[in-house]
Protein backbone atom coordinates (compact mmCIF):
# COMPACT_ATOMS: atom_id res chain seq x y z
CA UNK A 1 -46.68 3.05 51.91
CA UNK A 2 -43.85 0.77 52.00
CA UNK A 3 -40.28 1.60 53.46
CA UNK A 4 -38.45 0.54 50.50
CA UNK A 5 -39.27 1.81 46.95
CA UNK A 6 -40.98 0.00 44.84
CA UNK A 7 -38.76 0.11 41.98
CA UNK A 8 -36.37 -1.43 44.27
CA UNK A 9 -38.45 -4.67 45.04
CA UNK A 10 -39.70 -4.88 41.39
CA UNK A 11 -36.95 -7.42 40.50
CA UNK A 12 -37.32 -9.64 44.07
CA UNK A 13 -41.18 -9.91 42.43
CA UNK A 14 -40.22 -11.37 39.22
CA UNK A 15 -40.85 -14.92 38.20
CA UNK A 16 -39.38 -17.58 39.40
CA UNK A 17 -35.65 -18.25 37.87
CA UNK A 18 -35.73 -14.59 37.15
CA UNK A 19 -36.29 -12.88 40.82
CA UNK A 20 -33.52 -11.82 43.15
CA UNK A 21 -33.41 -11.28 46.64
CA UNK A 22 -34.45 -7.81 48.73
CA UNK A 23 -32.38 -5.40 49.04
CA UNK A 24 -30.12 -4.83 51.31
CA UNK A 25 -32.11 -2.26 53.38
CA UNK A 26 -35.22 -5.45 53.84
CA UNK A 27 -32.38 -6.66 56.14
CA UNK A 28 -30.95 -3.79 57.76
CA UNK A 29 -32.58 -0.87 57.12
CA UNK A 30 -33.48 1.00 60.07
CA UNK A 31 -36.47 2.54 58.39
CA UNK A 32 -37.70 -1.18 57.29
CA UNK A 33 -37.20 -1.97 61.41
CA UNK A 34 -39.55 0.92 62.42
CA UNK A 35 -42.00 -0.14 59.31
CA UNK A 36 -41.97 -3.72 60.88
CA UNK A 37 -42.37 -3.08 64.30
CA UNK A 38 -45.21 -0.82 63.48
CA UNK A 39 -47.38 -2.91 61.08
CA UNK A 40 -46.44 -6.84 62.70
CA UNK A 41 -44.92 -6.86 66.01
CA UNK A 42 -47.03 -4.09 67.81
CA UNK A 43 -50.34 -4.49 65.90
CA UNK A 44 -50.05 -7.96 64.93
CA UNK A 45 -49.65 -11.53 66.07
CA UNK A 46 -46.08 -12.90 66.21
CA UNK A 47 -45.23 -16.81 65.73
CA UNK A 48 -43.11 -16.94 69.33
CA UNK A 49 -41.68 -20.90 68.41
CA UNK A 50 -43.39 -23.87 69.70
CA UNK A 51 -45.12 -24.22 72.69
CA UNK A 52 -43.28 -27.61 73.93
CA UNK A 53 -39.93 -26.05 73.17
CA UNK A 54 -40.25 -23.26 75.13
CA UNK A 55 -39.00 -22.08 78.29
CA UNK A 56 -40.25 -19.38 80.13
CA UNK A 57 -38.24 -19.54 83.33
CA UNK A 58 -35.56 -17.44 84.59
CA UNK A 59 -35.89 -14.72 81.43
CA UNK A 60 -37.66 -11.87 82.83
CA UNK A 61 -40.23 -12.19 80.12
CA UNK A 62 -43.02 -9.21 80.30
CA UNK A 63 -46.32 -10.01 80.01
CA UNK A 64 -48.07 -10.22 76.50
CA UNK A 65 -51.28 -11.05 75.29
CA UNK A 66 -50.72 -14.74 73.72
CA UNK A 67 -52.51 -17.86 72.41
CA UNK A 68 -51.39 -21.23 71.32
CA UNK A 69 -52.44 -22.73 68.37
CA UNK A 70 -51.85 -25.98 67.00
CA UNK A 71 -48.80 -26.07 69.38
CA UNK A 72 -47.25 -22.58 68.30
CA UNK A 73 -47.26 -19.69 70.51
CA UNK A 74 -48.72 -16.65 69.01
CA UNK A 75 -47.71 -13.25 71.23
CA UNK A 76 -49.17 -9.73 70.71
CA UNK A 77 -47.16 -6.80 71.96
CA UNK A 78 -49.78 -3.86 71.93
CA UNK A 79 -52.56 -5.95 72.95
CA UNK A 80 -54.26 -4.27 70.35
CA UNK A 81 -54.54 -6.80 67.47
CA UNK A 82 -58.04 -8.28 66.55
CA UNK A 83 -58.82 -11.80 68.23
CA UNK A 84 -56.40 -14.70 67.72
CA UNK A 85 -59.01 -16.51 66.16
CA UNK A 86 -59.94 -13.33 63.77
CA UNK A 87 -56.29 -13.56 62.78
CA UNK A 88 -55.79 -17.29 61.30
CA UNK A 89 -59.08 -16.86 59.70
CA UNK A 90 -60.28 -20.29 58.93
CA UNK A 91 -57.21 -22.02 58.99
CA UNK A 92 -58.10 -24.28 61.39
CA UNK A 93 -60.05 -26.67 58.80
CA UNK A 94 -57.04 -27.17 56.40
CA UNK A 95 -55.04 -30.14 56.18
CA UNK A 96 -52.35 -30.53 58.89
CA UNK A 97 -48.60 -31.70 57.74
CA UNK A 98 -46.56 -34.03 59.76
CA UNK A 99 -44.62 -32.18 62.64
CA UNK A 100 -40.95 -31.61 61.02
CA UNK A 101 -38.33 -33.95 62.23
CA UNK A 102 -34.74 -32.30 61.93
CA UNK A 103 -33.74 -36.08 62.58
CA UNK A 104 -35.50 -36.86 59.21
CA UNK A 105 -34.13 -33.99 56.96
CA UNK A 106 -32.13 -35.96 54.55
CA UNK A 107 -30.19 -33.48 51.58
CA UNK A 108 -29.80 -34.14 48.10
CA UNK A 109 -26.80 -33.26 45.75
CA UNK A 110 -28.88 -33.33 42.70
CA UNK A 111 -29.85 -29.46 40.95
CA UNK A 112 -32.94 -29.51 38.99
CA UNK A 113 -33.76 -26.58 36.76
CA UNK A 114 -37.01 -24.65 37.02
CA UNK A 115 -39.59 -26.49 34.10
CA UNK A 116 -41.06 -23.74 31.89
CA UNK A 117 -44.67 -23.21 31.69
């Protein structure tokens, strides 16, 4: 069961050109907090940042269960999630992008409309 009615996320699942964003309550909805916490950040495995950016020292930082994957850090606060591996399946044999450069980000002006299909 989800926190927020489904009726209520029916029009965030529409097509694309036609769907809208959550509601209100996806953002700050205590019950959608609780939901989360439950179902990813206890049970689950949570993307941390990457491993070369960052820094441990002088935070206090409890200790989790964690692994580091193609230079992500990947934390479990329960300890009860299934193997790391278990988790990103078979992942591991798709293609890998370039690492993002915010350096190379360049923006464009131009507004294409959505093709129909």
């Amino acid at each position: 069961m989800t926190p927020i009615a489904c009726e209520l996320l029916a029009p965030s699942l529409a097509s694309f050109g036609r769907s809208v964003t959550l509601p209100a309550e996806a953002y700050a909805g205590w019950s959608v907090f609780r939901w989360e916490q439950e179902h990813f950040f206890d049970e689950g495995w949570v993307c941390m940042g990457r491993a070369d950016g960052l820094d441990k020292t002088g935070h206090n930082l409890a200790a989790l269960r964690v692994a580091e994957w193609h230079g992500w850090v990947f934390a479990n606060a329960s300890g009860d999630a299934p193997p790391f591996e278990e988790h990103v399946g078979n992942l591991d044999g798709t293609p890998k992008r370039p690492r993002f450069s915010p350096g190379a980000l360049v923006l464009s002006r131009e507004v294409r409309k959505p093709t129909q299909t």
